[in-house]
C-alpha atoms as a PDB file:
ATOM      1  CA  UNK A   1     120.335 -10.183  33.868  1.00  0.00           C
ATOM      2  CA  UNK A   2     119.710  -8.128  31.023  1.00  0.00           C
ATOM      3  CA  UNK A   3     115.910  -7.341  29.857  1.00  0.00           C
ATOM      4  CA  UNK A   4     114.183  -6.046  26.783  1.00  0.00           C
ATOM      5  CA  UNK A   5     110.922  -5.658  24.779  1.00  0.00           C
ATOM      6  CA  UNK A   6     110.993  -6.769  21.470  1.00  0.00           C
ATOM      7  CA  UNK A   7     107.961  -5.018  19.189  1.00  0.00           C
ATOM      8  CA  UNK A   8     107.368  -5.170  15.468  1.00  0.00           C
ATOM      9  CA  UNK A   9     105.907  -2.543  13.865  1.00  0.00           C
ATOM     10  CA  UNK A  10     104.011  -2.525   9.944  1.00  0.00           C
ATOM     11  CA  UNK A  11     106.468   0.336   7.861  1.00  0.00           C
ATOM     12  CA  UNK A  12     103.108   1.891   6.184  1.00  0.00           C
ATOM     13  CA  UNK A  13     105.596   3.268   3.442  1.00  0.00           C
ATOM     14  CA  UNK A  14     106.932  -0.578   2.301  1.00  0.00           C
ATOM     15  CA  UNK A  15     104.567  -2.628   3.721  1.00  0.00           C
ATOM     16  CA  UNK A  16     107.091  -4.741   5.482  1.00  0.00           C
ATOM     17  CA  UNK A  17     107.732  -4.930   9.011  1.00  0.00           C
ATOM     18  CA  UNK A  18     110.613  -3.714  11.487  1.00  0.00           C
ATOM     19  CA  UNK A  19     111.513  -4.735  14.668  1.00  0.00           C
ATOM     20  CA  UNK A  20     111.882  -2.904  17.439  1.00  0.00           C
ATOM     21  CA  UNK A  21     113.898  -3.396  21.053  1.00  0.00           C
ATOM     22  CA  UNK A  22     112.938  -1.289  23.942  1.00  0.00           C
ATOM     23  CA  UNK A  23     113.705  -0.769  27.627  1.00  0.00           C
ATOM     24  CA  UNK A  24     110.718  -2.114  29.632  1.00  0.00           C
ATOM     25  CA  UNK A  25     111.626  -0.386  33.026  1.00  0.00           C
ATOM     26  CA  UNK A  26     111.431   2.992  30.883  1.00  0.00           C
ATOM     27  CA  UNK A  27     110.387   2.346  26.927  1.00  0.00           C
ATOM     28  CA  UNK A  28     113.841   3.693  25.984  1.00  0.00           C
ATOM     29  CA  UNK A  29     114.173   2.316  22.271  1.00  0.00           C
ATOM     30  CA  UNK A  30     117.326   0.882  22.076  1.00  0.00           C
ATOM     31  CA  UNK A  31     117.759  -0.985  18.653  1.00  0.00           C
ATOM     32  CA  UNK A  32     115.437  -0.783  15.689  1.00  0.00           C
ATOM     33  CA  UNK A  33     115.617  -2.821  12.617  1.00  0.00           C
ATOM     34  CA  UNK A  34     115.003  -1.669   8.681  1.00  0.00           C
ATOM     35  CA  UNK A  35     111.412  -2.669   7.245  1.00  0.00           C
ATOM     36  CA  UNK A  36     113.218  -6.248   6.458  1.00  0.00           C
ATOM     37  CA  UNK A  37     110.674  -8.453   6.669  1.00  0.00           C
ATOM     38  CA  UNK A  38     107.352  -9.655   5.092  1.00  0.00           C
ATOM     39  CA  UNK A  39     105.145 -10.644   7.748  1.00  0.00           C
ATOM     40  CA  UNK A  40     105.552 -10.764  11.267  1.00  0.00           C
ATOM     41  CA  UNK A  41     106.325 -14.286  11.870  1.00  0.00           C
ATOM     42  CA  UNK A  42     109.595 -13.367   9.291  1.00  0.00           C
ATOM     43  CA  UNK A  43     110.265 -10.573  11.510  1.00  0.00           C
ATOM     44  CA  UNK A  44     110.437 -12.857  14.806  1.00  0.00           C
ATOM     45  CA  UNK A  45     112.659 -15.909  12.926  1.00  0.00           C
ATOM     46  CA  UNK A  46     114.856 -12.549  11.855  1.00  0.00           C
ATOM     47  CA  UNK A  47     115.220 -11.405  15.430  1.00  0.00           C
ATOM     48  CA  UNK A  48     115.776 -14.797  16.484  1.00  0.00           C
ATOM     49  CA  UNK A  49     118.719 -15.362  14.177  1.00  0.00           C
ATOM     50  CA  UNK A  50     120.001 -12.266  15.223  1.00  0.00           C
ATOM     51  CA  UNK A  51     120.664 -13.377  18.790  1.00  0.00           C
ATOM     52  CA  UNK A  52     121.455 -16.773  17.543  1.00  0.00           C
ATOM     53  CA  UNK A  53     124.536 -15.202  15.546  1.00  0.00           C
ATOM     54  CA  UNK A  54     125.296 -12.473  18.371  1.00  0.00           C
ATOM     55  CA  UNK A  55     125.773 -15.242  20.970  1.00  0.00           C
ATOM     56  CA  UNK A  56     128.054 -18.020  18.497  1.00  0.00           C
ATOM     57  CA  UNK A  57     130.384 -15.119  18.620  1.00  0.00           C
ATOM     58  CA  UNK A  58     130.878 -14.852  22.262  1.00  0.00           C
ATOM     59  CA  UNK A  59     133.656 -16.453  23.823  1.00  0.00           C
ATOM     60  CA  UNK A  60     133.316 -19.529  25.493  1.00  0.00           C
ATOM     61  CA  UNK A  61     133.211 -19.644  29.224  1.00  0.00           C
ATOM     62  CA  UNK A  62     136.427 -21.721  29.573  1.00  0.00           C
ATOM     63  CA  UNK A  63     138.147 -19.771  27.228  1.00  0.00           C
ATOM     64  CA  UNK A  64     141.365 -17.777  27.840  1.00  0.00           C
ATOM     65  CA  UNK A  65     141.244 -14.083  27.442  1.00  0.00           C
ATOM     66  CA  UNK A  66     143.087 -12.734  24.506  1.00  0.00           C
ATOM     67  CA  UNK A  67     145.756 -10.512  25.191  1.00  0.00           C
ATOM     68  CA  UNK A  68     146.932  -8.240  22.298  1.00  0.00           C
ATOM     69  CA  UNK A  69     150.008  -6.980  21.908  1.00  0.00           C
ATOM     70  CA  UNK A  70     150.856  -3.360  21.265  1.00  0.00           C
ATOM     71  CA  UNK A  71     152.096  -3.052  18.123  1.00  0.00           C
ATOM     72  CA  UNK A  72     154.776  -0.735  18.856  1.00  0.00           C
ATOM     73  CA  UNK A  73     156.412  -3.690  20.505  1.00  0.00           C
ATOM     74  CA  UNK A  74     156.647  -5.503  17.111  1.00  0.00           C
ATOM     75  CA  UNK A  75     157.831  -2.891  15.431  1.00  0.00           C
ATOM     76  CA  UNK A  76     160.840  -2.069  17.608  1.00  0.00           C
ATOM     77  CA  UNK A  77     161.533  -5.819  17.339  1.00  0.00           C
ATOM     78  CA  UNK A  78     161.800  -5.722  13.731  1.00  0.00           C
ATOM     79  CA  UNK A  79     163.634  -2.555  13.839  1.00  0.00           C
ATOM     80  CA  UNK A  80     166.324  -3.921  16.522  1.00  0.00           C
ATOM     81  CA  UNK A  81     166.645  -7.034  14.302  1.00  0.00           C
ATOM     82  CA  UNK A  82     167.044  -5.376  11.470  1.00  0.00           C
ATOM     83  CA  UNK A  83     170.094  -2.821  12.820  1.00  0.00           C
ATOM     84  CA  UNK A  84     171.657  -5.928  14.004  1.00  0.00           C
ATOM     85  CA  UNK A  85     171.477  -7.875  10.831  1.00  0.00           C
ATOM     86  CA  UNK A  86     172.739  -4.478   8.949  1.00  0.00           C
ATOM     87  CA  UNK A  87     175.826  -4.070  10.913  1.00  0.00           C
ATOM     88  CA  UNK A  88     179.091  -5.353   9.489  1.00  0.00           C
ATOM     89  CA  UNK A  89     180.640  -8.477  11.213  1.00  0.00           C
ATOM     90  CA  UNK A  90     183.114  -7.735  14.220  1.00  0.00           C
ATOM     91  CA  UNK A  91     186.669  -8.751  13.240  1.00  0.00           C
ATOM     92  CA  UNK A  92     188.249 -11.289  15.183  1.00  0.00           C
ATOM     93  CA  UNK A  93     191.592 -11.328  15.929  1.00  0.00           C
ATOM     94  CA  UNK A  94     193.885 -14.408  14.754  1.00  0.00           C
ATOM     95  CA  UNK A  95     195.215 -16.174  17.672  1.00  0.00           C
ATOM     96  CA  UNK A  96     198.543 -15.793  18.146  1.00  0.00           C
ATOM     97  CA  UNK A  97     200.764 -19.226  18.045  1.00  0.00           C
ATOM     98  CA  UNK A  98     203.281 -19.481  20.115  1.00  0.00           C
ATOM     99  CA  UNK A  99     206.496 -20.863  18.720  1.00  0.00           C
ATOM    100  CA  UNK A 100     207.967 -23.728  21.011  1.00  0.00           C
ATOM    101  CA  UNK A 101     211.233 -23.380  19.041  1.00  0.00           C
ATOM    102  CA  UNK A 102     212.103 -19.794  19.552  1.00  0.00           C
ATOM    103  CA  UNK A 103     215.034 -18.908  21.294  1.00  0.00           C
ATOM    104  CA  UNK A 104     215.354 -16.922  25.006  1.00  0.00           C
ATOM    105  CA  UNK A 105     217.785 -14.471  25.357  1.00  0.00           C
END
């Protein structure tokens, strides 16, 4: 399971705060935020909504991966199609009746 730090930090130049995620087995910062919000409590309801619209995104366990086609495929679909549909008709040949009446010789 994947863990994190989440700080937020006062932007002395706005006066608004940021948020911060960090790596807690190292400090590695791994996201940081713009100076969004007004106060802290802002900062941790924008955070929250954050995750909130990351994770309605994700698939849902029972779901079927997507497979996407190449789209080469299409187009050499559309391109056979379309020879085919530019070619002139194939003449038939009439049948041939045969006349009951004719005579042997």
């Amino acid at each position: 399971m994947s863990q994190f730090q989440v700080q937020f930090v006062l932007d002395q130049s706005t006066g608004k705060y940021l948020a911060e995620m960090h790596n807690p087995d190292n400090g590695e910062l791994l996201v940081r935020t713009e100076a969004l919000y007004d106060s802290q409590a802002a900062a941790v309801m924008g955070v929250i909504e954050l995750f909130k619209n990351a994770i309605l995104q994700f698939p849902r366990k029972d779901a079927k991966p997507r497979v996407l086609r190449a789209k080469k495929a299409k187009k050499a679909k559309k391109a056979k199609k379309a020879k085919k549909a530019s070619r002139p008709a194939k003449k038939t040949k009439k049948p041939v009746k045969k006349n009951a009446s004719r005579k042997k010789k």
